[in-house]
PDB file of N, CA and C in Angstrom:
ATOM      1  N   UNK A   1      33.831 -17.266   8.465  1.00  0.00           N
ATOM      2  CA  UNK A   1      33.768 -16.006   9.163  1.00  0.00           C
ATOM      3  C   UNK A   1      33.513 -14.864   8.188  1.00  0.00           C
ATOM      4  N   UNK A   2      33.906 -14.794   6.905  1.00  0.00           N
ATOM      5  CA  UNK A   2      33.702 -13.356   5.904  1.00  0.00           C
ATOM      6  C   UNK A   2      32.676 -13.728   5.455  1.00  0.00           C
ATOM      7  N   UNK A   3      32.353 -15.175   5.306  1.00  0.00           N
ATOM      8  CA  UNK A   3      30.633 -14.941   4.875  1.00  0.00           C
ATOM      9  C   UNK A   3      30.144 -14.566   5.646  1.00  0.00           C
ATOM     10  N   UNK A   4      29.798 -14.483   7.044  1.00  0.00           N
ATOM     11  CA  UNK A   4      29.153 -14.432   7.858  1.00  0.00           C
ATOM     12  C   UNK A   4      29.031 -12.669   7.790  1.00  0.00           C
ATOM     13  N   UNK A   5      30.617 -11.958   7.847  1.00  0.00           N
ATOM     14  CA  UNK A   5      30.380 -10.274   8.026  1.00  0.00           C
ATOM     15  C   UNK A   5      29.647 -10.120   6.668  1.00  0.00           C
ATOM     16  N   UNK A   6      29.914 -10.746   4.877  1.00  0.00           N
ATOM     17  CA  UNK A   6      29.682  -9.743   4.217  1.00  0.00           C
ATOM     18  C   UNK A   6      28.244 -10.008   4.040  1.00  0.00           C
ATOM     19  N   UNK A   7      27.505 -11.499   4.401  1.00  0.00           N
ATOM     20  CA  UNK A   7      25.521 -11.264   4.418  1.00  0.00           C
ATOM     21  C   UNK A   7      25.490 -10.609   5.619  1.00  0.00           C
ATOM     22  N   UNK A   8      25.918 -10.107   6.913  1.00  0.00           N
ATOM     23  CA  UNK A   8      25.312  -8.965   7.119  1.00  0.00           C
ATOM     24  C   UNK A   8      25.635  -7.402   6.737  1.00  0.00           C
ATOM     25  N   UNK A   9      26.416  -7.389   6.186  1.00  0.00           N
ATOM     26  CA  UNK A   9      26.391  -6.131   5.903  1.00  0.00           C
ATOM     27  C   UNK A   9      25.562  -5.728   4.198  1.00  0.00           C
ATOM     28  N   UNK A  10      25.153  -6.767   3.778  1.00  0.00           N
ATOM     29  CA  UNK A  10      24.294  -6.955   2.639  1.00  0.00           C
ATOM     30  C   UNK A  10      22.835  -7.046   3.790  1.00  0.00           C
ATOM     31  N   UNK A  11      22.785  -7.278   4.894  1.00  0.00           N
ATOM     32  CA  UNK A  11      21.798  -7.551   5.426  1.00  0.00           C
ATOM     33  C   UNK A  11      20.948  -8.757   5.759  1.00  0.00           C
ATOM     34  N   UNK A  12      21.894  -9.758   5.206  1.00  0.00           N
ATOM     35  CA  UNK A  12      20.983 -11.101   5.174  1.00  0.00           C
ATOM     36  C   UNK A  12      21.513 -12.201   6.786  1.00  0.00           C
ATOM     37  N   UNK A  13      21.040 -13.131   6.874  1.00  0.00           N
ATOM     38  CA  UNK A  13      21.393 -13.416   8.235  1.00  0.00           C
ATOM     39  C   UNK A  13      22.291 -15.118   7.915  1.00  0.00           C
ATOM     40  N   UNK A  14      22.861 -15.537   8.471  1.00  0.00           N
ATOM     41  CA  UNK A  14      23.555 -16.819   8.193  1.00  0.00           C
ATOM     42  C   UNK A  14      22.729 -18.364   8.742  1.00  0.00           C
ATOM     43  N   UNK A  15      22.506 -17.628   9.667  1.00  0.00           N
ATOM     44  CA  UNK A  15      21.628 -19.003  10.627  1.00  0.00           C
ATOM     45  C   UNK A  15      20.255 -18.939  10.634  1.00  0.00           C
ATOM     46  N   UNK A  16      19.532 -19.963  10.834  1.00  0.00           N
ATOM     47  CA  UNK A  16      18.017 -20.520  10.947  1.00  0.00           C
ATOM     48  C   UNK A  16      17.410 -19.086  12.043  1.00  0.00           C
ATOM     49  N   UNK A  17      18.120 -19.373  13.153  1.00  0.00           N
ATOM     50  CA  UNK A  17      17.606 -18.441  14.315  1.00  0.00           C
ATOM     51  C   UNK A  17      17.096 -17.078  13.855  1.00  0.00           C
ATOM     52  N   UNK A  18      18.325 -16.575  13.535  1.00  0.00           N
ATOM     53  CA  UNK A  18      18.319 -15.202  13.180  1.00  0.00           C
ATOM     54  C   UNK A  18      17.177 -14.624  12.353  1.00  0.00           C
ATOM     55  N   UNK A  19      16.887 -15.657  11.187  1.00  0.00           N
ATOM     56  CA  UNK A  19      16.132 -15.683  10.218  1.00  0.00           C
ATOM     57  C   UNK A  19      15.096 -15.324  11.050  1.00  0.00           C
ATOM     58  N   UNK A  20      14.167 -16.508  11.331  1.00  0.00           N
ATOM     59  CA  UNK A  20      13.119 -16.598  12.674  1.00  0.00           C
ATOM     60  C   UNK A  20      13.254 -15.714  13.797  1.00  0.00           C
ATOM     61  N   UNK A  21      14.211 -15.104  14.448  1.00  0.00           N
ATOM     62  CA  UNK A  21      13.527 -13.865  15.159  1.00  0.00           C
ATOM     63  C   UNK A  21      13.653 -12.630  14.453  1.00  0.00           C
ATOM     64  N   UNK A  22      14.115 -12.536  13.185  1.00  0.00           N
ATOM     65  CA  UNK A  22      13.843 -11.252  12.193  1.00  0.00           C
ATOM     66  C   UNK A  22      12.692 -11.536  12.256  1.00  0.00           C
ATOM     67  N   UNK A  23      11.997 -12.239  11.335  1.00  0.00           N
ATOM     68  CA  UNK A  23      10.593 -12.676  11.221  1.00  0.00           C
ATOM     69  C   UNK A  23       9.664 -12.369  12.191  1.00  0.00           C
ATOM     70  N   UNK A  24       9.846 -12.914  13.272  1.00  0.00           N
ATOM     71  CA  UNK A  24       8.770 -12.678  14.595  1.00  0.00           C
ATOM     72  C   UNK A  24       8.955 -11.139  15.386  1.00  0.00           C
ATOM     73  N   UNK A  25      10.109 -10.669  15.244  1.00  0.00           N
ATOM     74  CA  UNK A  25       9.955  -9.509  15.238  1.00  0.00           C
ATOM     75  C   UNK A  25       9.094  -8.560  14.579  1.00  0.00           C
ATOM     76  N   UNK A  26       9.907  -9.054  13.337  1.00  0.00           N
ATOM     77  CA  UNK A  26       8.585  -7.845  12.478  1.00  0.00           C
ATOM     78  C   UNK A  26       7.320  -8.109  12.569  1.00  0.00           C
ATOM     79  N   UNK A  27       6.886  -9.607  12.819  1.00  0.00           N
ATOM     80  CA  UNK A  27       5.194  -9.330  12.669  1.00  0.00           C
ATOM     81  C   UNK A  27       5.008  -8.996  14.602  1.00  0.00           C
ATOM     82  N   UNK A  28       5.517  -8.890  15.444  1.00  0.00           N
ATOM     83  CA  UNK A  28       5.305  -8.132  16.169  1.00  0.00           C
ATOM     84  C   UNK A  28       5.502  -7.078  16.241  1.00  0.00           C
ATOM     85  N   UNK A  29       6.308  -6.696  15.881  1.00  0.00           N
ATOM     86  CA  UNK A  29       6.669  -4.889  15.869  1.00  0.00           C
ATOM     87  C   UNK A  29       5.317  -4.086  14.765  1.00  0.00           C
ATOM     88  N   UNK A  30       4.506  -4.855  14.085  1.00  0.00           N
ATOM     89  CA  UNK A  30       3.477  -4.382  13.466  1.00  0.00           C
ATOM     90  C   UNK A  30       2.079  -4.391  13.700  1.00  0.00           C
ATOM     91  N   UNK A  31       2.610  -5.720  15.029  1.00  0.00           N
ATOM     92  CA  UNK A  31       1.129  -6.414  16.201  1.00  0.00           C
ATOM     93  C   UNK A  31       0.311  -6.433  15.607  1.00  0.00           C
ATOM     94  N   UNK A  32       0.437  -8.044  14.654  1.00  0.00           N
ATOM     95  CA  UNK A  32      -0.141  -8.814  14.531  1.00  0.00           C
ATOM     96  C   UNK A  32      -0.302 -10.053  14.834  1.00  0.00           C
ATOM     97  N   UNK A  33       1.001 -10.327  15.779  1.00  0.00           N
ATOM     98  CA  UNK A  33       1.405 -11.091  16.843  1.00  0.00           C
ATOM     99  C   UNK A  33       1.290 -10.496  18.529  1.00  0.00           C
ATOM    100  N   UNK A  34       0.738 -11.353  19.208  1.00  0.00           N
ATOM    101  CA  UNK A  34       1.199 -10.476  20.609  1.00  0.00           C
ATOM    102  C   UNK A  34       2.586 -11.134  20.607  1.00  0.00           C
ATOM    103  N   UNK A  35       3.312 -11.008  22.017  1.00  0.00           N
ATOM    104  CA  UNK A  35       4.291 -11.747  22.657  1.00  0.00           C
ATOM    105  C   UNK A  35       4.378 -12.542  22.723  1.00  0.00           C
ATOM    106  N   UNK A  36       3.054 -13.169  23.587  1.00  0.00           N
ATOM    107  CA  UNK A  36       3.019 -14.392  24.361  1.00  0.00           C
ATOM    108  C   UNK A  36       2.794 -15.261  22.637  1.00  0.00           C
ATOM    109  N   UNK A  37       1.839 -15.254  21.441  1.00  0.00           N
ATOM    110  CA  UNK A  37       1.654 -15.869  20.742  1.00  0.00           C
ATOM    111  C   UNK A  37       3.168 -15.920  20.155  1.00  0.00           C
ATOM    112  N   UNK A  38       4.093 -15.004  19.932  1.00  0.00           N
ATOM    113  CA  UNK A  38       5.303 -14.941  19.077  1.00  0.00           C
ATOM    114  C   UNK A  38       6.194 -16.038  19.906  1.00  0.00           C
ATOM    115  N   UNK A  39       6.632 -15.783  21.028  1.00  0.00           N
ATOM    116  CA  UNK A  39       7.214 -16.900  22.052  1.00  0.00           C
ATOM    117  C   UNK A  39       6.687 -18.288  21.823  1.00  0.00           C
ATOM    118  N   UNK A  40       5.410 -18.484  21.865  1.00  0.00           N
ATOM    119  CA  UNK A  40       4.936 -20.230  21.269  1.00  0.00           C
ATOM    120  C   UNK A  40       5.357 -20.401  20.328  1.00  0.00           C
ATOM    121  N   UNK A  41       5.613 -19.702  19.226  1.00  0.00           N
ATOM    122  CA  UNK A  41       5.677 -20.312  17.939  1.00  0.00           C
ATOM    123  C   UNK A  41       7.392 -20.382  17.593  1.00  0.00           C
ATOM    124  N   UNK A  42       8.079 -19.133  18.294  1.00  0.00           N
ATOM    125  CA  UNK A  42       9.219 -19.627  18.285  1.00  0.00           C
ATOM    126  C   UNK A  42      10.091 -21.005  19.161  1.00  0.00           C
ATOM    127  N   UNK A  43       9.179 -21.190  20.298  1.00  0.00           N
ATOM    128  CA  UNK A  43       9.619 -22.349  20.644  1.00  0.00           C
ATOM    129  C   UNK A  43       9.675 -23.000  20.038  1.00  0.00           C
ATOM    130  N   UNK A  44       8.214 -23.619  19.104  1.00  0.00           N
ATOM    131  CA  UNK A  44       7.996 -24.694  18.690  1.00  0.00           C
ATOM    132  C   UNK A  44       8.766 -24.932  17.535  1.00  0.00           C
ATOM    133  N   UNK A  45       8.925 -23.827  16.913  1.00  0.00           N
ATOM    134  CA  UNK A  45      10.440 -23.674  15.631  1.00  0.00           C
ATOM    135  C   UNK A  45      11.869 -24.112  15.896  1.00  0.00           C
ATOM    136  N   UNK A  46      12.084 -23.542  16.755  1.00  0.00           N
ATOM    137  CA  UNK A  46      13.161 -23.704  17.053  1.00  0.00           C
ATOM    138  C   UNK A  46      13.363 -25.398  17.636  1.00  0.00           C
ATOM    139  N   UNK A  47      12.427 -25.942  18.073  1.00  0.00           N
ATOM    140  CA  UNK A  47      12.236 -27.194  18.340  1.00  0.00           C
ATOM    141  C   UNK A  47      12.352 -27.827  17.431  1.00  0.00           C
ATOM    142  N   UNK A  48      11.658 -27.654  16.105  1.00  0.00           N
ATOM    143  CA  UNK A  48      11.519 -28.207  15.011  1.00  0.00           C
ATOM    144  C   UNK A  48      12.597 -28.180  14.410  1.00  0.00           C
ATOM    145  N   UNK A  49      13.907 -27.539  14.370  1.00  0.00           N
ATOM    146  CA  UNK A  49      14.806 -27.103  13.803  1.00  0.00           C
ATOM    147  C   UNK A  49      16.398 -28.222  14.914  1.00  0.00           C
ATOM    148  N   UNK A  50      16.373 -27.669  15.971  1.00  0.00           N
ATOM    149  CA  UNK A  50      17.403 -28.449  16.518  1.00  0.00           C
ATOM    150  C   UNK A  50      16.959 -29.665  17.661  1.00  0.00           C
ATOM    151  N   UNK A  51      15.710 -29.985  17.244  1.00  0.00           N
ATOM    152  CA  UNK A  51      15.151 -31.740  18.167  1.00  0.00           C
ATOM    153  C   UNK A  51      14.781 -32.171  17.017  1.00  0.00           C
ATOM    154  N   UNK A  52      14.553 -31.913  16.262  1.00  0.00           N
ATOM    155  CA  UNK A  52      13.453 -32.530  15.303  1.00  0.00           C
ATOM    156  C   UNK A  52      11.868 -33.053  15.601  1.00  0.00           C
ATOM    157  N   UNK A  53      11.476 -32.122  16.099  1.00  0.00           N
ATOM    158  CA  UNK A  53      10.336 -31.796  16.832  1.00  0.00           C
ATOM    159  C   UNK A  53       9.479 -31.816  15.526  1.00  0.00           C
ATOM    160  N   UNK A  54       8.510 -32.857  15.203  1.00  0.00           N
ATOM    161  CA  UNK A  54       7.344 -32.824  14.493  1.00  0.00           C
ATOM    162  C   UNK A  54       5.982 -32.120  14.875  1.00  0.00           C
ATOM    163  N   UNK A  55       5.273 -31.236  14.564  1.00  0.00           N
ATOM    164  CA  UNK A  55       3.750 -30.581  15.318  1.00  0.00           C
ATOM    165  C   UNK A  55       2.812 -31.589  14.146  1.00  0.00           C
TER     166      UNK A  55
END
């Protein structure tokens, strides 16, 4: 649990997820992603991450 408060308050994130929608955020929030492309790719991550989903 105190790792968890003091990487965010350093700013860093604890989990896979978090990581990955920081990420897809920002390259949308700069649109170079639309939506609909950011949503595919996080599926397929997140697939890859807790199925073990091979592409």
């Amino acid at each position: 649990m105190f790792t968890a408060i003091e990487k965010r308050l350093n700013g860093r994130t604890t989990s896979k997820v978090e990581r990955v929608m920081r990420t897809v955020n920002l390259r949308v929030n700069v649109s170079k992603w639309s939506v609909a492309g950011a949503l595919n790719v996080t599926k397929i991550r997140l697939a890859y991450y807790y199925n073990g989903f091979d592409a």
